[in-house]
PDB file of N, CA and C in Angstrom:
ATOM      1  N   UNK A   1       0.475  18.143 -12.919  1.00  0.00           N
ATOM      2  CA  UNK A   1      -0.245  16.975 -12.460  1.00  0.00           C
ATOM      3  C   UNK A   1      -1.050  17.341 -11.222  1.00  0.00           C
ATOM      4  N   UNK A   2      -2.002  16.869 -11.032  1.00  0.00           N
ATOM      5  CA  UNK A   2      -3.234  17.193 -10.151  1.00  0.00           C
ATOM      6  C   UNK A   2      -2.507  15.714  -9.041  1.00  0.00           C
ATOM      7  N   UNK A   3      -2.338  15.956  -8.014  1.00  0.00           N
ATOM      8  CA  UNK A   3      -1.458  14.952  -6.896  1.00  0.00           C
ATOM      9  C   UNK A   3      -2.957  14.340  -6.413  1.00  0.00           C
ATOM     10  N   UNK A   4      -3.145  12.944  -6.526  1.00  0.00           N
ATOM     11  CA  UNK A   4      -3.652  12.416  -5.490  1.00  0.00           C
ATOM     12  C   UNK A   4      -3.426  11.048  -4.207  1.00  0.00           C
ATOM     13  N   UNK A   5      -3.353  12.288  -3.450  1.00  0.00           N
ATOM     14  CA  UNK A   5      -2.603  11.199  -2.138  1.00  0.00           C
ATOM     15  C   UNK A   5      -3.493  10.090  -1.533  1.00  0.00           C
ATOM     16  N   UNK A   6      -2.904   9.074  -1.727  1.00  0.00           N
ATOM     17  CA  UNK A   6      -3.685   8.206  -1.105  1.00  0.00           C
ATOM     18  C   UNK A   6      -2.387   7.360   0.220  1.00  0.00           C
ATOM     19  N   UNK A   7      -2.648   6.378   1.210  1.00  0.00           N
ATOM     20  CA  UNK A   7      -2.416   5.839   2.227  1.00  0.00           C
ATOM     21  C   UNK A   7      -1.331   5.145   1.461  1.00  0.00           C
ATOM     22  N   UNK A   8      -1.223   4.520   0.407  1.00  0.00           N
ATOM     23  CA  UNK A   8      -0.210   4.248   0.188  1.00  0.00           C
ATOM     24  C   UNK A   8       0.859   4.751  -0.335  1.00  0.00           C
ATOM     25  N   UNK A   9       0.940   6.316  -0.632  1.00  0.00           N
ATOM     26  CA  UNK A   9       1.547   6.462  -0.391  1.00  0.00           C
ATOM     27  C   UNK A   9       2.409   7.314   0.683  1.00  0.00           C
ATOM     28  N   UNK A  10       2.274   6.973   1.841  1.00  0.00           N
ATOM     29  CA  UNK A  10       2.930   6.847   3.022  1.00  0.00           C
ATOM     30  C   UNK A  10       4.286   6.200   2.919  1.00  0.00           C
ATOM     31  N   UNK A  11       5.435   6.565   3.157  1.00  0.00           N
ATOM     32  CA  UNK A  11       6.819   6.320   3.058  1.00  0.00           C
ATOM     33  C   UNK A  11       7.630   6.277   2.218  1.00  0.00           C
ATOM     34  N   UNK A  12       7.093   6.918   0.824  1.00  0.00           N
ATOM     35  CA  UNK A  12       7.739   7.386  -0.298  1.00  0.00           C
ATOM     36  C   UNK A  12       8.630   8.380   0.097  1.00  0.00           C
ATOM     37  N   UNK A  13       9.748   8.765  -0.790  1.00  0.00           N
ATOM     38  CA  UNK A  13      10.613   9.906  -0.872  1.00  0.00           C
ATOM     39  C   UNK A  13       9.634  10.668  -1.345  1.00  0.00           C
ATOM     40  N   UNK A  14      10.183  12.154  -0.875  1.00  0.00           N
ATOM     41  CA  UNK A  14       9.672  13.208  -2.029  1.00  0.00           C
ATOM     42  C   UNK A  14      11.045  13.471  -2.565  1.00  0.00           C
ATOM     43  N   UNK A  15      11.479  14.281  -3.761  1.00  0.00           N
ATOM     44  CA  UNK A  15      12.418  14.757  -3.645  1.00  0.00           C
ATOM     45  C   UNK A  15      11.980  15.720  -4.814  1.00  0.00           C
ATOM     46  N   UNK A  16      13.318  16.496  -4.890  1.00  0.00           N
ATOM     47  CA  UNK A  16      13.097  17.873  -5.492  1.00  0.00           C
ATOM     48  C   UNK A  16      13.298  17.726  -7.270  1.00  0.00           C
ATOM     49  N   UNK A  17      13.017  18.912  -7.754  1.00  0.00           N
ATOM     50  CA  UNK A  17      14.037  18.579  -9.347  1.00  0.00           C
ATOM     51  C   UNK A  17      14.832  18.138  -9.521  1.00  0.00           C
ATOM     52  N   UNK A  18      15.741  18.175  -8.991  1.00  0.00           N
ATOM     53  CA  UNK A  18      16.865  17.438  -9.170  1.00  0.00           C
ATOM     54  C   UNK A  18      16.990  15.969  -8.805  1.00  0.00           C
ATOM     55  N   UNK A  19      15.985  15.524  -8.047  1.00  0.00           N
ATOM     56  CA  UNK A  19      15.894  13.935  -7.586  1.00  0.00           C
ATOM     57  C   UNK A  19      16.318  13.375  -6.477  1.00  0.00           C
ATOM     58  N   UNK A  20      17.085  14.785  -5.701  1.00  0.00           N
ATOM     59  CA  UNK A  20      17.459  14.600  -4.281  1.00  0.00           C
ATOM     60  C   UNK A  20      16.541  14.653  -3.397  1.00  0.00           C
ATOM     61  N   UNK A  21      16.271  13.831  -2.778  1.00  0.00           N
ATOM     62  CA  UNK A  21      15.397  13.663  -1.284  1.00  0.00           C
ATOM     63  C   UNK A  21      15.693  14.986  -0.521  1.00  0.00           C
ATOM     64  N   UNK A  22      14.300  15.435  -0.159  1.00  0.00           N
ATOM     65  CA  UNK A  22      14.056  16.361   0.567  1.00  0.00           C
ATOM     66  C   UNK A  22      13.340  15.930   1.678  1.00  0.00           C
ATOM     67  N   UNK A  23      12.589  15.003   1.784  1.00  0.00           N
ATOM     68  CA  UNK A  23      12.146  14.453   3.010  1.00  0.00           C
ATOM     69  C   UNK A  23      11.195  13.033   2.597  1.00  0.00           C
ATOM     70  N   UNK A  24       9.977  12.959   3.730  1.00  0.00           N
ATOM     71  CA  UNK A  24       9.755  11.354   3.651  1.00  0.00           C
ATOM     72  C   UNK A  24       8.176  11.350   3.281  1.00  0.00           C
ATOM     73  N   UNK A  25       6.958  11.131   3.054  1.00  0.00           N
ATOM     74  CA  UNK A  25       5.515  11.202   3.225  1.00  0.00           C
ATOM     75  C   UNK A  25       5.443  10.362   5.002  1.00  0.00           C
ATOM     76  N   UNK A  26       5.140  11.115   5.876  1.00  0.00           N
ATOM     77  CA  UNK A  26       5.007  10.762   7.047  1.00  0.00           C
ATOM     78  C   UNK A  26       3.260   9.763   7.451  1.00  0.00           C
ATOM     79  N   UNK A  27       2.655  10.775   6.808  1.00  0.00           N
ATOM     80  CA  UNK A  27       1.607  10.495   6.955  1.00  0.00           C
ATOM     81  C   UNK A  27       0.501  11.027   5.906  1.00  0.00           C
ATOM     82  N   UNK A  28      -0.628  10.535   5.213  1.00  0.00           N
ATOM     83  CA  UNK A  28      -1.563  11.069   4.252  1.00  0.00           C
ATOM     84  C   UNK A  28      -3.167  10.608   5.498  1.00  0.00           C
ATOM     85  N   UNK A  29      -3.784  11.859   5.232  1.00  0.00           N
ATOM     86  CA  UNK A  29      -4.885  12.172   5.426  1.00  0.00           C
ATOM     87  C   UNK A  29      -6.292  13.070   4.537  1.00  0.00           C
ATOM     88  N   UNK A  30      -7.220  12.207   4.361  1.00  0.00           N
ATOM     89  CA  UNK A  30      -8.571  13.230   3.546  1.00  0.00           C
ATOM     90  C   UNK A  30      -7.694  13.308   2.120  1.00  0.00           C
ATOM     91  N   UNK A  31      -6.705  12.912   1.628  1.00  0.00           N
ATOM     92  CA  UNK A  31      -6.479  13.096   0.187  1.00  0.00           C
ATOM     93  C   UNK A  31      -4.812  13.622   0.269  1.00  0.00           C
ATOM     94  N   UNK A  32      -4.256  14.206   1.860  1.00  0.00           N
ATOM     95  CA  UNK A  32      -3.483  15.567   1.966  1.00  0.00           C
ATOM     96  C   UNK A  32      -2.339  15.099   2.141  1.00  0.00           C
ATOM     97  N   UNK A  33      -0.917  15.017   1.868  1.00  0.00           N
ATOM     98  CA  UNK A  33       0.069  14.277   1.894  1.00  0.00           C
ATOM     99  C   UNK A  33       0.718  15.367   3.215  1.00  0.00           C
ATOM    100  N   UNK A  34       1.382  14.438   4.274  1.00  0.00           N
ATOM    101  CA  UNK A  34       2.669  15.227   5.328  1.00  0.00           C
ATOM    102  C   UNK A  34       3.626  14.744   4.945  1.00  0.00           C
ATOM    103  N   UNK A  35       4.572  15.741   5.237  1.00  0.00           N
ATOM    104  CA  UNK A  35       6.421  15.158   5.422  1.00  0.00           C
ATOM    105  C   UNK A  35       7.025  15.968   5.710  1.00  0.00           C
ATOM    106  N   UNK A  36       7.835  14.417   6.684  1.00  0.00           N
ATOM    107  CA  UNK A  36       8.757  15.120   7.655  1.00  0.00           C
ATOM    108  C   UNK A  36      10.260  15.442   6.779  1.00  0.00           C
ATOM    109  N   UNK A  37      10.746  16.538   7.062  1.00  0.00           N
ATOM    110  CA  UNK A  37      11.117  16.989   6.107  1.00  0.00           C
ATOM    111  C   UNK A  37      12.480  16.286   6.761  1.00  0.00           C
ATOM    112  N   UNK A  38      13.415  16.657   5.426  1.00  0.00           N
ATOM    113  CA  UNK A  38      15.104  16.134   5.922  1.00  0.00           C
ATOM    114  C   UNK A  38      16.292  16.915   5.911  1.00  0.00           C
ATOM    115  N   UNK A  39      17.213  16.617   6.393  1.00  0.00           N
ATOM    116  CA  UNK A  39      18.635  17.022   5.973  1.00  0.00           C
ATOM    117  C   UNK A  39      18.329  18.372   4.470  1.00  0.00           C
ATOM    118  N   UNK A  40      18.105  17.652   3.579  1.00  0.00           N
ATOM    119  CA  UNK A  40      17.766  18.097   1.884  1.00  0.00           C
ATOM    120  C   UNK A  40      17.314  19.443   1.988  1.00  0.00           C
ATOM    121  N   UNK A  41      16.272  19.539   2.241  1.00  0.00           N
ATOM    122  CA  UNK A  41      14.747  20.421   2.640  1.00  0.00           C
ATOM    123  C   UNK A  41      15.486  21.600   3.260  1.00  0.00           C
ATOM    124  N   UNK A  42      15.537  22.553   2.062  1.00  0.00           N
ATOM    125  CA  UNK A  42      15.998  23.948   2.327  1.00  0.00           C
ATOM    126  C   UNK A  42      15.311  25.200   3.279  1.00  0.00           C
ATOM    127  N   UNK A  43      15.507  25.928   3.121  1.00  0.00           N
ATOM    128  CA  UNK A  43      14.672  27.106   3.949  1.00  0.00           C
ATOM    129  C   UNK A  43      13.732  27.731   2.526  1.00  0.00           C
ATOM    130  N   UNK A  44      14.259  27.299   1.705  1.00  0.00           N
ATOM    131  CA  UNK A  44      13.632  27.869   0.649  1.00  0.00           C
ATOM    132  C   UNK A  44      12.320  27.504   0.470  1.00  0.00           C
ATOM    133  N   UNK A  45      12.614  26.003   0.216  1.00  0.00           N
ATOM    134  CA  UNK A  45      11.501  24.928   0.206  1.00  0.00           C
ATOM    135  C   UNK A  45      10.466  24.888   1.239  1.00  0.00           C
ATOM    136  N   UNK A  46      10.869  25.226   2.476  1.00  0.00           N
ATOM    137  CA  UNK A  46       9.933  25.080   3.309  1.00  0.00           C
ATOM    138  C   UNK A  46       9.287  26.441   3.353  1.00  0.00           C
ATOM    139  N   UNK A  47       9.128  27.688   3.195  1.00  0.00           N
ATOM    140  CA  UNK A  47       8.599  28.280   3.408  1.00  0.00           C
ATOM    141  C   UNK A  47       7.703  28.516   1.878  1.00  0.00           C
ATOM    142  N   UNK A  48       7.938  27.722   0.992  1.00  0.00           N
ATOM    143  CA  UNK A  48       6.584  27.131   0.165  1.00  0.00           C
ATOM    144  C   UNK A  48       6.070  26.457   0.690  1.00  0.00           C
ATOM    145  N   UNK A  49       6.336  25.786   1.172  1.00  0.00           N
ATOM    146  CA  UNK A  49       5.367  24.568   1.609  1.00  0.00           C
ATOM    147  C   UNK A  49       4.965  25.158   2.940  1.00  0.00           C
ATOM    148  N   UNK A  50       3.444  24.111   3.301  1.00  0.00           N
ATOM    149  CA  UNK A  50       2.446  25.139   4.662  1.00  0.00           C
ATOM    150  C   UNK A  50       3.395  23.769   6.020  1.00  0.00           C
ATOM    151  N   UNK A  51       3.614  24.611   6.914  1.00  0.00           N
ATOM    152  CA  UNK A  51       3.950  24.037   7.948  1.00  0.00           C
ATOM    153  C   UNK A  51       2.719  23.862   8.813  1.00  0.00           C
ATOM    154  N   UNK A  52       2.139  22.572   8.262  1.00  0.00           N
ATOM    155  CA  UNK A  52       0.680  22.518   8.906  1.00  0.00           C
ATOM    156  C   UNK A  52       0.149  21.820  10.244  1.00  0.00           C
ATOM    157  N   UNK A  53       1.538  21.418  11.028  1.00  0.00           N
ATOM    158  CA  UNK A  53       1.283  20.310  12.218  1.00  0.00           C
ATOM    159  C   UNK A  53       2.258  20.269  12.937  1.00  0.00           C
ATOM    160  N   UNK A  54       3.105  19.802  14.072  1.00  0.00           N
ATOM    161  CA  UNK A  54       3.734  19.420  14.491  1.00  0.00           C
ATOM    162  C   UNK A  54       3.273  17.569  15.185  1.00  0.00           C
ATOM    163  N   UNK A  55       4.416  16.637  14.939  1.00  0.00           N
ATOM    164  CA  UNK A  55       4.101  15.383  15.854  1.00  0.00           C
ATOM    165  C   UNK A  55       4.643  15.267  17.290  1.00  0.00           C
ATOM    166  N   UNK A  56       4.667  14.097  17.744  1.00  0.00           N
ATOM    167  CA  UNK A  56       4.774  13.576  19.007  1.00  0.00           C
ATOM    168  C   UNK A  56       5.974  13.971  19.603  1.00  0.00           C
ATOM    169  N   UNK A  57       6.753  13.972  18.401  1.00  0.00           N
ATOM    170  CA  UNK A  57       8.268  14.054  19.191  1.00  0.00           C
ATOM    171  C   UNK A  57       8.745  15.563  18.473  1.00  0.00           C
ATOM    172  N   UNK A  58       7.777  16.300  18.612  1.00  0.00           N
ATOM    173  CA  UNK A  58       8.206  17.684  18.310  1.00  0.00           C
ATOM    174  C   UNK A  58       8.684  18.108  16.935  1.00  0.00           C
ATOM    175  N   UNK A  59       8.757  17.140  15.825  1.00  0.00           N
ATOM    176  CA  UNK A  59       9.302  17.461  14.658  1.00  0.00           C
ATOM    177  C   UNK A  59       8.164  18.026  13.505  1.00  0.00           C
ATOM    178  N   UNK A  60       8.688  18.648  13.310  1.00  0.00           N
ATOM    179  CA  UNK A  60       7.720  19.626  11.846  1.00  0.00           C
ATOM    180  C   UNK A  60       7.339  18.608  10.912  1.00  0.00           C
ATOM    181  N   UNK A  61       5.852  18.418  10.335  1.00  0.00           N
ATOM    182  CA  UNK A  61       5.558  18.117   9.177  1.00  0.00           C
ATOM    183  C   UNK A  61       5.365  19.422   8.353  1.00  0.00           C
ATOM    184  N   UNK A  62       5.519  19.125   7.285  1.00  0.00           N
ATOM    185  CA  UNK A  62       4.961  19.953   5.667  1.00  0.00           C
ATOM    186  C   UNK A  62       3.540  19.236   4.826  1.00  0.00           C
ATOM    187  N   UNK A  63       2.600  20.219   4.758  1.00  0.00           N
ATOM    188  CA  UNK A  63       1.475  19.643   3.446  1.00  0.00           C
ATOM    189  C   UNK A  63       2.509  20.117   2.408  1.00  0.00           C
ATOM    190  N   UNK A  64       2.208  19.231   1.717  1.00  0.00           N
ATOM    191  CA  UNK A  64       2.090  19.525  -0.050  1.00  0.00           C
ATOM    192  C   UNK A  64       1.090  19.507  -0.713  1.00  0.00           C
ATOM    193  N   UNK A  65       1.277  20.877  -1.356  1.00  0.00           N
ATOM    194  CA  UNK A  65       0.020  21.220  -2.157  1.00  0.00           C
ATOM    195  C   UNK A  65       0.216  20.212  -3.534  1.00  0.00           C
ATOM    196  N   UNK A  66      -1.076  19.718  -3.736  1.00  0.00           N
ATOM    197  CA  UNK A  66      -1.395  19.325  -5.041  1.00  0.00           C
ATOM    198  C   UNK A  66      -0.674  19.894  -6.299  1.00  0.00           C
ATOM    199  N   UNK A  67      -0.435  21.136  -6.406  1.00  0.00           N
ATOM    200  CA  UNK A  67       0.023  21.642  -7.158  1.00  0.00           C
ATOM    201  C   UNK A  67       1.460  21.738  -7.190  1.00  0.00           C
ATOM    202  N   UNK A  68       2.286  21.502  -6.322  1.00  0.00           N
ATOM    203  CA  UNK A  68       3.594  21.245  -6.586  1.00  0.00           C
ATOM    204  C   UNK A  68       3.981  19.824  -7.033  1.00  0.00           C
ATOM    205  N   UNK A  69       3.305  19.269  -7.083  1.00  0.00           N
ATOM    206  CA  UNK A  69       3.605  17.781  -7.435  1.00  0.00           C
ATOM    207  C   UNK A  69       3.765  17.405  -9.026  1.00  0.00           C
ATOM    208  N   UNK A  70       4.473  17.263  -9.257  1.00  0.00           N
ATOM    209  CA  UNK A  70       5.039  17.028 -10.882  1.00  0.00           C
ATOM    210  C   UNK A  70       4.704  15.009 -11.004  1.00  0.00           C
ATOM    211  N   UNK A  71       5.275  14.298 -10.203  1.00  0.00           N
ATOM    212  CA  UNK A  71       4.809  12.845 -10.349  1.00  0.00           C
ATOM    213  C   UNK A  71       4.908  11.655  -9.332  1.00  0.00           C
ATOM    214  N   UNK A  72       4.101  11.257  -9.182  1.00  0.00           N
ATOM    215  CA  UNK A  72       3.861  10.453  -7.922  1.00  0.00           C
ATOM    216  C   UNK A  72       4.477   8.883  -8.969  1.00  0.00           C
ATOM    217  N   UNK A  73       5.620   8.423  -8.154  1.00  0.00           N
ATOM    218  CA  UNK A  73       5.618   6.910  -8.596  1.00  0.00           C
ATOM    219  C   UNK A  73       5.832   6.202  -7.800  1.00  0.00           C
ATOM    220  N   UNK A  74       5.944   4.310  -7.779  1.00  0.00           N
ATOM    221  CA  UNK A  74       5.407   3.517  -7.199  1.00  0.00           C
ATOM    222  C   UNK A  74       6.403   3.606  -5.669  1.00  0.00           C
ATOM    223  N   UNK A  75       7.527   4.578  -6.026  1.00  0.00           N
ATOM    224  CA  UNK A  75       8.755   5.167  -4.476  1.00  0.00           C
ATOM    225  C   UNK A  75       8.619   6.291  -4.157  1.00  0.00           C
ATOM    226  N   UNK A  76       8.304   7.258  -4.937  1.00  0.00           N
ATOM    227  CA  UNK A  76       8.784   8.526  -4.603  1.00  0.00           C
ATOM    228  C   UNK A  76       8.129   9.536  -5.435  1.00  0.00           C
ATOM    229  N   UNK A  77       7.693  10.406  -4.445  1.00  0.00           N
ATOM    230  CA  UNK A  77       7.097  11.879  -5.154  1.00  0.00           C
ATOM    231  C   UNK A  77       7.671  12.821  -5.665  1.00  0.00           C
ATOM    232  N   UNK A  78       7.502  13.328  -6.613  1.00  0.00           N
ATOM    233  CA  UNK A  78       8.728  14.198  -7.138  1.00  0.00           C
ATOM    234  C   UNK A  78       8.199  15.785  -7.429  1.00  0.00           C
ATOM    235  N   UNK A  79       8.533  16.557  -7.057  1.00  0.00           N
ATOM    236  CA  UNK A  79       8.230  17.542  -7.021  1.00  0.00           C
ATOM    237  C   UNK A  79       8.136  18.826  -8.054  1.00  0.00           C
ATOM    238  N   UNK A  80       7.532  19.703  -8.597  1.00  0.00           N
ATOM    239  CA  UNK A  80       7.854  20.251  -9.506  1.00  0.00           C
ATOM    240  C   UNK A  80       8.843  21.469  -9.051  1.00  0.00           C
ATOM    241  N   UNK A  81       9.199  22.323 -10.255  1.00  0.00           N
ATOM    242  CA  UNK A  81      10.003  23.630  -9.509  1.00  0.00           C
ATOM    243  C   UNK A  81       8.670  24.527  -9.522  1.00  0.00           C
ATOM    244  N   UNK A  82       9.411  25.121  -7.911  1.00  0.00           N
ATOM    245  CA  UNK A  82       8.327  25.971  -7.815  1.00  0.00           C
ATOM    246  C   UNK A  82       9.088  27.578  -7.214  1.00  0.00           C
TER     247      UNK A  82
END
């Protein structure tokens, strides 16, 4: 699936294959989804994903590439295996 992020969805889960939450959509910009990642969100996982920002209170966001995205629904992004 070709991911397109839009503003709403801001505060969806992402979560992994398995359906466990890996973190939150913090913020979407220009098309580009962030999240702050969680508890879930392995070392594995993150060093796929681009650590493209830091916020206010010092915590790491993640982009997600378009291409890891398996299905966006009306809660939660779900991720493909990657």
């Amino acid at each position: 699936m070709c991911a397109n992020f839009t503003v709403d969805d801001e505060g969806k889960s992402v979560v992994n294959t398995n359906g466990k939450e890996i973190g939150v959509v913090q913020d979407v910009e220009a098309g580009v989804a962030y999240v702050e990642p969680g508890p879930e969100m392995t070392d594995s996982i993150k060093s796929r994903l681009r650590r493209d920002r830091d916020v206010a209170d010092g915590m790491e966001n993640y982009q997600i590439d378009e291409d890891y995205v398996d299905e966006i629904t009306g809660g939660e992004v779900r991720l493909q295996r990657f």
